[in-house]
N, C-alpha and C. Protein backbone atom coordinates (compact mmCIF):
# COMPACT_ATOMS: atom_id res chain seq x y z
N UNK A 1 -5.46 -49.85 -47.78
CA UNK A 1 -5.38 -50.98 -48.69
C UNK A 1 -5.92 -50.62 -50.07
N UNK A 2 -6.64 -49.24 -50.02
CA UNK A 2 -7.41 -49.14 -51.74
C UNK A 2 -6.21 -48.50 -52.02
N UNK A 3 -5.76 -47.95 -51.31
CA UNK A 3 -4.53 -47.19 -52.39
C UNK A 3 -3.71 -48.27 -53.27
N UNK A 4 -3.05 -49.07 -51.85
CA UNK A 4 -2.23 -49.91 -52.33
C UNK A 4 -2.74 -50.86 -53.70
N UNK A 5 -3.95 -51.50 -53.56
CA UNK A 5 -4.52 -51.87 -55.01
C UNK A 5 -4.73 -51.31 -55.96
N UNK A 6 -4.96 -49.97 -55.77
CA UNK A 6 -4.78 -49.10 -57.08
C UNK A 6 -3.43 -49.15 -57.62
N UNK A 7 -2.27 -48.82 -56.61
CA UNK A 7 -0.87 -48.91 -57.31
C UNK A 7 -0.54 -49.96 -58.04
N UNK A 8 -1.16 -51.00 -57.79
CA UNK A 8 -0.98 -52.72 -58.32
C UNK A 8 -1.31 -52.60 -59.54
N UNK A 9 -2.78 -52.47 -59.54
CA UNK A 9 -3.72 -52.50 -60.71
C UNK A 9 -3.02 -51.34 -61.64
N UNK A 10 -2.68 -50.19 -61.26
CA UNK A 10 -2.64 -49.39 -61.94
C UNK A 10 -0.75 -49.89 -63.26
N UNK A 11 0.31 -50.67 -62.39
CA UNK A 11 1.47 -51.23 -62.44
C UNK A 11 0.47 -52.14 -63.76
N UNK A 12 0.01 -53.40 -63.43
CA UNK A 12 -0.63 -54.37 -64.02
C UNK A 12 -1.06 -53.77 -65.59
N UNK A 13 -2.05 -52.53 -65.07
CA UNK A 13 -2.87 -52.29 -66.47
C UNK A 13 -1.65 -51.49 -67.51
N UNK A 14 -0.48 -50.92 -66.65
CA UNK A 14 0.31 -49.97 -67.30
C UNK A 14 0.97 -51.01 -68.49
N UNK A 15 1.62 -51.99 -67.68
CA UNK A 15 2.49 -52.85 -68.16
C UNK A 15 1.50 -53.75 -69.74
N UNK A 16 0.35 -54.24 -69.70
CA UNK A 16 -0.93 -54.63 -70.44
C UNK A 16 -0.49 -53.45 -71.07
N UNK A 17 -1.06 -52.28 -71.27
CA UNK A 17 -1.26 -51.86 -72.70
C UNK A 17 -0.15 -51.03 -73.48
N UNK A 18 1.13 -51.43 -72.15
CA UNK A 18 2.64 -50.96 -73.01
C UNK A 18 2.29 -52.17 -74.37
N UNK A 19 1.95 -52.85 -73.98
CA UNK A 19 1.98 -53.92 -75.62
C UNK A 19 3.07 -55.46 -74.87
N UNK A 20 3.12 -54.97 -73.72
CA UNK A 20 4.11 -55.86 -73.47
C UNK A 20 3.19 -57.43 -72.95
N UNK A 21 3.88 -58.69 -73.08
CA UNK A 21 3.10 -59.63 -72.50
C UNK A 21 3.31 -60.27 -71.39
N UNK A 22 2.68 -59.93 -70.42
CA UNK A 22 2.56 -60.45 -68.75
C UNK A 22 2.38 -61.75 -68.61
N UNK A 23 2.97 -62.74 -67.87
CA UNK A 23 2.87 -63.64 -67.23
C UNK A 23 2.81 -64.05 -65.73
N UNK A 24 3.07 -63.20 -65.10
CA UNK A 24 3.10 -63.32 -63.97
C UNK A 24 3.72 -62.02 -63.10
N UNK A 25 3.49 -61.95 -61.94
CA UNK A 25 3.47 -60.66 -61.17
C UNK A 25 4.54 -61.23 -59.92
N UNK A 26 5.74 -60.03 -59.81
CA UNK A 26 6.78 -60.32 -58.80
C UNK A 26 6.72 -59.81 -57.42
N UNK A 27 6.94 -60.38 -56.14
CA UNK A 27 6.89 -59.70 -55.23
C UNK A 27 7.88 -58.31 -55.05
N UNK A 28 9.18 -58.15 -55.72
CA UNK A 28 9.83 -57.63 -55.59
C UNK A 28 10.60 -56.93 -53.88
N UNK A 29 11.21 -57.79 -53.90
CA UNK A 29 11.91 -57.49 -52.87
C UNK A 29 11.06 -57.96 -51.36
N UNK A 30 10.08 -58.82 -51.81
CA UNK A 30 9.34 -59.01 -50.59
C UNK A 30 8.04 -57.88 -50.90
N UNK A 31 8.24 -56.38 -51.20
CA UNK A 31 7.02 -55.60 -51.03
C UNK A 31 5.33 -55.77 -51.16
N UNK A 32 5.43 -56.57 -52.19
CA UNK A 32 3.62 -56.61 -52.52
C UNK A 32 3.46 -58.16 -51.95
N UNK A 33 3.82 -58.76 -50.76
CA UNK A 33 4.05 -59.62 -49.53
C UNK A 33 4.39 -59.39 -48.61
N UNK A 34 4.48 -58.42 -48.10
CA UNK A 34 5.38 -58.47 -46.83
C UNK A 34 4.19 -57.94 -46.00
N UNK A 35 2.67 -57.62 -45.96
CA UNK A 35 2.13 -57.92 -44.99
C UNK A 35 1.03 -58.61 -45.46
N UNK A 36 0.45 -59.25 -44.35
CA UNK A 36 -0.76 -60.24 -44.89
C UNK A 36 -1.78 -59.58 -45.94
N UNK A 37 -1.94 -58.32 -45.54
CA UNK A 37 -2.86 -57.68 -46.35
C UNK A 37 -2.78 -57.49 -47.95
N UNK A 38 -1.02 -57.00 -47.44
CA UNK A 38 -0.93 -56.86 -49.18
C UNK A 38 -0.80 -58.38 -50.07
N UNK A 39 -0.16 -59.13 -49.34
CA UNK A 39 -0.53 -60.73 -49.84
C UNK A 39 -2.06 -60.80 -50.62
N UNK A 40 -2.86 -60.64 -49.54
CA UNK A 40 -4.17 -61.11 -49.90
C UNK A 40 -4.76 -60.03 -51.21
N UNK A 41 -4.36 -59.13 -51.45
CA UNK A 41 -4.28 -58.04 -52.73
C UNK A 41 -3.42 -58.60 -54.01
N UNK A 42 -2.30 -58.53 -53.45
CA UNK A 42 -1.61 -59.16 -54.68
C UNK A 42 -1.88 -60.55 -55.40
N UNK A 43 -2.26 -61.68 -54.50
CA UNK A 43 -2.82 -63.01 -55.21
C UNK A 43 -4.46 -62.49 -55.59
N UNK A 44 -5.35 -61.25 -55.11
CA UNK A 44 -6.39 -61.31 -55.85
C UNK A 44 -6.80 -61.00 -57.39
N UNK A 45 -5.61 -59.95 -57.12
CA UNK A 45 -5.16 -59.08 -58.45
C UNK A 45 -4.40 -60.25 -59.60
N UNK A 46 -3.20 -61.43 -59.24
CA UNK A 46 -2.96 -61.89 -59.74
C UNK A 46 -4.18 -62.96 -60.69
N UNK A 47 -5.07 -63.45 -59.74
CA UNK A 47 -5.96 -64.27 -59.80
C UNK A 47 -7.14 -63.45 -61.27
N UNK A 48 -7.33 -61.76 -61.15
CA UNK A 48 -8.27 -61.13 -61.66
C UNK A 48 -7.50 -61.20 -62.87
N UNK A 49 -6.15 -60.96 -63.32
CA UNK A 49 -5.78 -60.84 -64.49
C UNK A 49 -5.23 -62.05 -64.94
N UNK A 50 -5.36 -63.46 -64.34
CA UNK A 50 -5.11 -64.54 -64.89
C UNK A 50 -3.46 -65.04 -65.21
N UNK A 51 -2.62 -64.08 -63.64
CA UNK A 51 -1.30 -64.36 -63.95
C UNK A 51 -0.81 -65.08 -62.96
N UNK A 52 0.17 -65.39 -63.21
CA UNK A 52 1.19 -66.48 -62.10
C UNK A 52 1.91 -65.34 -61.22
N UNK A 53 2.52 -66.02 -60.42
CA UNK A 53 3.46 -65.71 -58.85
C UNK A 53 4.37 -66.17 -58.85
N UNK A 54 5.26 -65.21 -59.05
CA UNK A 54 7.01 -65.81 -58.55
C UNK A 54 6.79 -65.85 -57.20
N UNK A 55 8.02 -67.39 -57.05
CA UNK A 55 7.57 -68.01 -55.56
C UNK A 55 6.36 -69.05 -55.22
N UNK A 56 5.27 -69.13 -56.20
CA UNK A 56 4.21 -70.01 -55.99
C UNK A 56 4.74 -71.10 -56.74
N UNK A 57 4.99 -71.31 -57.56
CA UNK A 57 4.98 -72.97 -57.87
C UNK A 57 6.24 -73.28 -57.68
N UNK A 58 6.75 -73.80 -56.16
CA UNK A 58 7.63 -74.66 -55.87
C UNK A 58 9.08 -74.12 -55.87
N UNK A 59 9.31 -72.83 -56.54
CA UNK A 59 10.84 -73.06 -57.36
C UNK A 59 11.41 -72.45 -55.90
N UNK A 60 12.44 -72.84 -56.15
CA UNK A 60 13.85 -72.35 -55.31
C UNK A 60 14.36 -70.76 -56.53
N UNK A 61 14.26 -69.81 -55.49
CA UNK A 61 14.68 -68.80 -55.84
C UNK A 61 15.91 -67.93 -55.09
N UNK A 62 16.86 -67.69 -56.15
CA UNK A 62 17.94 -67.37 -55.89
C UNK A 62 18.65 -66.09 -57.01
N UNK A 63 19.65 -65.35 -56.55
CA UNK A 63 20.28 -64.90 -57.39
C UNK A 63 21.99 -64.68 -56.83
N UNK A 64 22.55 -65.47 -57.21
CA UNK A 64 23.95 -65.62 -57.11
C UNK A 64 24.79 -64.48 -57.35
N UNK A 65 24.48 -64.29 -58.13
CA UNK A 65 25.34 -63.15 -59.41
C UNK A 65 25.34 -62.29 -59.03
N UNK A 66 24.04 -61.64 -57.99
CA UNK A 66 23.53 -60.28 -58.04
C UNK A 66 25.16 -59.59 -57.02
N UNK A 67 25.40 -59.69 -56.12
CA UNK A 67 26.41 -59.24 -55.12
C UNK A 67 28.08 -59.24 -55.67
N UNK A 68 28.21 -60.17 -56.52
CA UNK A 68 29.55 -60.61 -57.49
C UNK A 68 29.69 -59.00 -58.19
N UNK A 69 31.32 -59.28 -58.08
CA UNK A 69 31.41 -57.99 -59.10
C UNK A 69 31.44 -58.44 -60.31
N UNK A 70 30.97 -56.94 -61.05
CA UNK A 70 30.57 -57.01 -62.97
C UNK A 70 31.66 -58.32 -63.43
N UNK A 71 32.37 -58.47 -63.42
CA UNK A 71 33.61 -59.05 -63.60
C UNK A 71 33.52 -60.76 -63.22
N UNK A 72 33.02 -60.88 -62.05
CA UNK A 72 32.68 -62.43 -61.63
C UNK A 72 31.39 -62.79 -61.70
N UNK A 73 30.38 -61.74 -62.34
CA UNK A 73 29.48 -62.65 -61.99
C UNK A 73 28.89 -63.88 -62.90
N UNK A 74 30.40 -64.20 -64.01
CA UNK A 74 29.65 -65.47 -64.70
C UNK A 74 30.31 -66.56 -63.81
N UNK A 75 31.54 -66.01 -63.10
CA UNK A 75 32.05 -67.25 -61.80
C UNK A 75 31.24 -67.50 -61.41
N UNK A 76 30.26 -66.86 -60.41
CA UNK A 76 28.81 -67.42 -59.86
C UNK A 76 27.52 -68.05 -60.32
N UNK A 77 27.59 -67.35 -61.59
CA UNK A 77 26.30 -68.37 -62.09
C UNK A 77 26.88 -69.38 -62.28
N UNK A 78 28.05 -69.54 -63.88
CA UNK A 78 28.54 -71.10 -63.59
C UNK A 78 28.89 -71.94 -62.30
N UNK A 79 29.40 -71.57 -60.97
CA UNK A 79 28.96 -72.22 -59.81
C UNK A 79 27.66 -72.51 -59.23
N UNK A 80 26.90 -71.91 -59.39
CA UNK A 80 25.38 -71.84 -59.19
C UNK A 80 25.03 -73.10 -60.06
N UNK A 81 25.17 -73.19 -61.32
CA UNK A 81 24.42 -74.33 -62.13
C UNK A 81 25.18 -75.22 -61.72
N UNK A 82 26.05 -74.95 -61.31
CA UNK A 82 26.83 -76.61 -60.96
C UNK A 82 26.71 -77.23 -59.96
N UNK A 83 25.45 -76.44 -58.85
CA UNK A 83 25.13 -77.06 -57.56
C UNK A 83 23.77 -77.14 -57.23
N UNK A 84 22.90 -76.87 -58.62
CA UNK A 84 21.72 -77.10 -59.11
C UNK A 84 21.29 -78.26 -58.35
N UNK A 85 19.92 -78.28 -57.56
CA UNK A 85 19.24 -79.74 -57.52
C UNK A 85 18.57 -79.51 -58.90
N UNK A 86 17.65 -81.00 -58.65
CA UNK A 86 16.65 -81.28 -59.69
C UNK A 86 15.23 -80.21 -58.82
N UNK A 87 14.89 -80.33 -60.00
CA UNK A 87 13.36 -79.32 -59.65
C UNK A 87 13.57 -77.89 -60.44
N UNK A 88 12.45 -77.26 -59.90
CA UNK A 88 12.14 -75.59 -60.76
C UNK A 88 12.90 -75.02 -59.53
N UNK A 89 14.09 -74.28 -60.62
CA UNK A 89 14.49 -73.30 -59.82
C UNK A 89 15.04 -71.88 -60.68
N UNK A 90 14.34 -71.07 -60.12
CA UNK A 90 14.61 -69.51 -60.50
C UNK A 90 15.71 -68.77 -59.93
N UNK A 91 16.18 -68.25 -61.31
CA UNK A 91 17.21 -67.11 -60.96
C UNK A 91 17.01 -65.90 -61.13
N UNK A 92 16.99 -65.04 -60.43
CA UNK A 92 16.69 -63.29 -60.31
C UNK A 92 18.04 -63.08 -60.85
N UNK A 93 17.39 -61.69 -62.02
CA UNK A 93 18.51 -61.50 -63.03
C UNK A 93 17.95 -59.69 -62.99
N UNK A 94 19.14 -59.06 -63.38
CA UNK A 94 19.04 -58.04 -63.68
C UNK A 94 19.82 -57.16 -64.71
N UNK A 95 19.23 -57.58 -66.04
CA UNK A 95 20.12 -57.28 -66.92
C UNK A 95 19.71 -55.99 -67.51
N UNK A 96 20.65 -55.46 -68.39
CA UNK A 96 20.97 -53.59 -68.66
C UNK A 96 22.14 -53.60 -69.78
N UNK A 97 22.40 -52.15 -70.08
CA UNK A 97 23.56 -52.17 -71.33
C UNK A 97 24.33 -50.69 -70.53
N UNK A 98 25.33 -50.74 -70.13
CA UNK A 98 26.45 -50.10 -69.78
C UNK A 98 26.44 -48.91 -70.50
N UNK A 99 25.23 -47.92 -70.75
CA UNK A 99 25.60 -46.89 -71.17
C UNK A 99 25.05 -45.74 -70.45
N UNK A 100 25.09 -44.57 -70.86
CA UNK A 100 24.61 -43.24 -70.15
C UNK A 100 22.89 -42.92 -69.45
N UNK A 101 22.05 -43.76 -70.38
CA UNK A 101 20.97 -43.72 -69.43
C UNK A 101 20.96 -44.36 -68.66
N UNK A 102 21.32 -46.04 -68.28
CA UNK A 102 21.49 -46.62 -66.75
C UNK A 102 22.57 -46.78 -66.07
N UNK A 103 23.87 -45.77 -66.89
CA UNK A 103 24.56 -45.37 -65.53
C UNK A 103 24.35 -44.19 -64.88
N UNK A 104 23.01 -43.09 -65.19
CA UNK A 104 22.83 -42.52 -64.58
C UNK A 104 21.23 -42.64 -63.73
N UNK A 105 21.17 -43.88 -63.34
CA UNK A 105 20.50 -44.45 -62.10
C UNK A 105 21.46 -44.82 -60.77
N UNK A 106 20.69 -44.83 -59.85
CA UNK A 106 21.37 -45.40 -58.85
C UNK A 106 20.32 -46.73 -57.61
N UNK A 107 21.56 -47.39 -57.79
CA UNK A 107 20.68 -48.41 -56.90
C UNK A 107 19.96 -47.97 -55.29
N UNK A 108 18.65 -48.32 -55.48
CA UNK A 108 18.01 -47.50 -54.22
C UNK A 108 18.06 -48.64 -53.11
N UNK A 109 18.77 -50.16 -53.58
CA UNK A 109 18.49 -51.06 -52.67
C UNK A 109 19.11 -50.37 -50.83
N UNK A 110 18.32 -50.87 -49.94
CA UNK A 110 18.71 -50.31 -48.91
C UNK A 110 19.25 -51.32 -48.16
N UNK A 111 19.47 -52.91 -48.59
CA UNK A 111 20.08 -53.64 -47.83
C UNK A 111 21.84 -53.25 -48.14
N UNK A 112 22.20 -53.52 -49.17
CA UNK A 112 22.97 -53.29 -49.69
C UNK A 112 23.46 -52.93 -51.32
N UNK A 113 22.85 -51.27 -51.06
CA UNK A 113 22.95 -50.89 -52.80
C UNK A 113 24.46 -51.35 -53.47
N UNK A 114 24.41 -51.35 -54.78
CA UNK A 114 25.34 -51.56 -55.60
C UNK A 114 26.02 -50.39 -56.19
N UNK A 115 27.24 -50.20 -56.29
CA UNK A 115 28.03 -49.50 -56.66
C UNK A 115 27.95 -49.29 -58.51
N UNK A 116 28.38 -48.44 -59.04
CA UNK A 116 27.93 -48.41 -60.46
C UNK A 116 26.93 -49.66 -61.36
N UNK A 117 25.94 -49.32 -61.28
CA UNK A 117 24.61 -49.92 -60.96
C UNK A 117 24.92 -50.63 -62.36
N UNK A 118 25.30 -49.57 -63.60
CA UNK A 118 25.04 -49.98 -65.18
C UNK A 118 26.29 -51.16 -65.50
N UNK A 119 27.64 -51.09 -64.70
CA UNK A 119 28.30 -52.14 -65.05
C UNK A 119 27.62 -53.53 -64.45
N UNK A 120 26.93 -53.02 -63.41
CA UNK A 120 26.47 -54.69 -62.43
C UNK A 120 25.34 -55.26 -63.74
N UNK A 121 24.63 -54.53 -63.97
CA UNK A 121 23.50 -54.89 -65.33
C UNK A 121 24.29 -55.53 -66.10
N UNK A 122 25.34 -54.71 -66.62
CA UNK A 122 25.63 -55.35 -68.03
C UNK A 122 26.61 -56.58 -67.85
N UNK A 123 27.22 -56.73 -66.49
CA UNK A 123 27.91 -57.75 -66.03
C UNK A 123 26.78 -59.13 -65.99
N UNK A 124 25.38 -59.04 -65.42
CA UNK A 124 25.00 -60.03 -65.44
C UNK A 124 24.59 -60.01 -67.02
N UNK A 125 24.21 -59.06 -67.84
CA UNK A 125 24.25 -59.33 -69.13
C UNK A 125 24.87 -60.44 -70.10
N UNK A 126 25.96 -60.26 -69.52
CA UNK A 126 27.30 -60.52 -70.40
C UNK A 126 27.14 -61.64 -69.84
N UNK A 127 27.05 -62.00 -68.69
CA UNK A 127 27.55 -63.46 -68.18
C UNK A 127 26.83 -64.68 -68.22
N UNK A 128 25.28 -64.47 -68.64
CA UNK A 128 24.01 -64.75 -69.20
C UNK A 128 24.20 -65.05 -70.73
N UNK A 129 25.01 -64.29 -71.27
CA UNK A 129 25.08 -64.57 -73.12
C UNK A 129 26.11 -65.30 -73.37
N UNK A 130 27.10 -65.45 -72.22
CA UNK A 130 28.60 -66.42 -72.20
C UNK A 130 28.50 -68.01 -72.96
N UNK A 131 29.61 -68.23 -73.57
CA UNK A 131 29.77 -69.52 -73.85
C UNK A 131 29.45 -70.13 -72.90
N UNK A 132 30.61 -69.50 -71.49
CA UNK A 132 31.11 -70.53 -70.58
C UNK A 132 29.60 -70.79 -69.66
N UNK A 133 28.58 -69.74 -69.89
CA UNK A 133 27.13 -69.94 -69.29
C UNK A 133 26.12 -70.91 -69.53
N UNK A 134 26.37 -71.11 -71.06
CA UNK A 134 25.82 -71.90 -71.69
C UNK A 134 26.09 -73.46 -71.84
N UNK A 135 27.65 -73.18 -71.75
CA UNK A 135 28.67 -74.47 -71.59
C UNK A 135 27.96 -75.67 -70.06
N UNK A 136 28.04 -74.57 -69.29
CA UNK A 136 27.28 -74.73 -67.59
C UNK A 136 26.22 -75.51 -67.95
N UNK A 137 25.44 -74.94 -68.53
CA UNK A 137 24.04 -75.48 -68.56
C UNK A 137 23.76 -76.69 -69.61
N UNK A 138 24.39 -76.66 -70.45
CA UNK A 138 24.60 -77.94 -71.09
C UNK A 138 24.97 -79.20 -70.68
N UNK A 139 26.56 -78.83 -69.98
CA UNK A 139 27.08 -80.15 -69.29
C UNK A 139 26.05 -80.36 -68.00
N UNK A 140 25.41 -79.94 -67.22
CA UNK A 140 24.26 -79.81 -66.44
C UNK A 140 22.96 -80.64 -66.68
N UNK A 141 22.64 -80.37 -67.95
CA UNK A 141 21.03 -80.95 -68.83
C UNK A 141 20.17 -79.81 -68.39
N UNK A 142 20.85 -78.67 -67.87
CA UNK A 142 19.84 -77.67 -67.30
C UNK A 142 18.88 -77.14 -68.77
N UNK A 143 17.77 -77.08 -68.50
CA UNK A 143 17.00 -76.64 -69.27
C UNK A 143 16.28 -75.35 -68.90
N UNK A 144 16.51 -73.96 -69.79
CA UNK A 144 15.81 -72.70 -69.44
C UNK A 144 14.37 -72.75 -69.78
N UNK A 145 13.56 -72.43 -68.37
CA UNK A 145 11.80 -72.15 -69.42
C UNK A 145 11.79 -70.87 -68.69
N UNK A 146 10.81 -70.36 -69.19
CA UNK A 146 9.94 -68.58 -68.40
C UNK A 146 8.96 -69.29 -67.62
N UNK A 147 8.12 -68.15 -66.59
CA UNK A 147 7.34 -68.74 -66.30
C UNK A 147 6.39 -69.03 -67.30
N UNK A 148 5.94 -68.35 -68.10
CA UNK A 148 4.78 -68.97 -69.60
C UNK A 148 4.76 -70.25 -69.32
N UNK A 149 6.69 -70.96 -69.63
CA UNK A 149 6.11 -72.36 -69.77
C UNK A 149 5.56 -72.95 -68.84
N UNK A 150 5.92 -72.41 -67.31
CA UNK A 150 5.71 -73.23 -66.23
C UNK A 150 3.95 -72.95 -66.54
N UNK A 151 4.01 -72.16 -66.41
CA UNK A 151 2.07 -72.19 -66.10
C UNK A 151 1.49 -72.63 -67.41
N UNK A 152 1.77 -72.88 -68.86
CA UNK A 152 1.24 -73.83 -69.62
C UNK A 152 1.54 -74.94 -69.19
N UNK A 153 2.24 -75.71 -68.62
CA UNK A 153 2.51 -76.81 -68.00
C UNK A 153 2.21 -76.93 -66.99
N UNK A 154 1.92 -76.53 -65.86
CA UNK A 154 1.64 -76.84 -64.74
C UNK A 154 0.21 -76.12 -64.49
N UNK A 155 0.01 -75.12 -65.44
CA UNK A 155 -1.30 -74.39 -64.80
C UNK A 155 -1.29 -73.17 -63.46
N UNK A 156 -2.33 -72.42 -63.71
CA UNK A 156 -2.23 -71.50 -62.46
C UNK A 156 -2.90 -72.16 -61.12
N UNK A 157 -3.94 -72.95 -61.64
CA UNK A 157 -4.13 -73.58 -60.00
C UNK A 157 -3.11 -74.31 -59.73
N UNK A 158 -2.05 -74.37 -59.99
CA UNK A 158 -1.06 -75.08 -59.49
C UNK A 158 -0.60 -74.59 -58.38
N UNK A 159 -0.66 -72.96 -58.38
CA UNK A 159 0.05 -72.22 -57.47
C UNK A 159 -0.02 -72.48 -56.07
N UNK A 160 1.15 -72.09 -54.95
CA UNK A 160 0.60 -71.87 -53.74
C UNK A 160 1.24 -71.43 -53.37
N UNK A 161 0.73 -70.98 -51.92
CA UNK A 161 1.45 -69.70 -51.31
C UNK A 161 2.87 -70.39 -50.72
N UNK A 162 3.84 -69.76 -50.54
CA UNK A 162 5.09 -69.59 -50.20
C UNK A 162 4.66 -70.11 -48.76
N UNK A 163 5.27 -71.16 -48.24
CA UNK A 163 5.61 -71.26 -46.78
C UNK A 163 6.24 -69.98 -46.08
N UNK A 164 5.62 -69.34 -45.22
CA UNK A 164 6.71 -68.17 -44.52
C UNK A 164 7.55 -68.46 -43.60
């Protein structure tokens, strides 16, 4: 378990003095959750650097788009917003630019990797900057926040753990 908190902390402090600004810390894929232990690491660590938890306050998390080809995946989000409840709900996005450094990655997912990884990026790219995305969310009343806003608004004790 010290290792594993070092890798956290070490992720955490990397990301802090890229200059970049943290709000909150992702399970990713389930990993820094998927056993009790690392749970109880990851909300301490979250708690030490004063960040939020995707998955803790309430939202319905989803990503539609992700499995759609480059090509459909603004079909899916605009279906997605159009079957929106009310409440916080998150969409997992994975956006990129279709050129030579991330098409020469490859998706390591092991459920089901993705086939030319840099068009799937720039597909949800594209379909994210769309009229017809925006159009969605308008006729909707959908309103975009980050988490920032949620936790200026709701606060970090707001959080709680994910029902398993």
């Amino acid at each position: 378990m010290a290792e594993v908190e070092k890798e956290l902390r070490a992720q955490i402090d990397r990301a802090l003095r890229s200059g970049v600004k943290i709000d909150y810390v992702d399970e990713h894929m389930g990993t820094a959750t998927r056993y009790p232990e690392f749970r109880e690491v990851t909300e301490r660590l979250a708690r030490e650097y004063g960040l939020g938890m995707s998955g803790y306050f309430g939202e319905t998390m989803d990503a539609p788009q992700y499995a759609a080809a480059p090509d459909r995946k603004g079909d899916s989000l605009a279906a997605f917003i159009n079957r929106l409840q009310p409440g916080l709900n998150a969409v997992v996005t994975h956006v990129g630019i279709d050129d030579a450094e991330l098409g020469a990655l490859l998706d390591m997912n092991t459920d089901e990797p993705l086939p030319d990884m840099s068009k799937n990026r720039q597909g949800e790219l594209t379909a994210l900057t769309s009229p017809r995305f925006s159009a969605a969310l308008k006729a909707r009343n959908v309103v975009l926040v980050t988490y920032r806003d949620v936790i200026a608004k709701e606060g970090l004790q707001s959080m709680r753990r994910p029902v398993e």
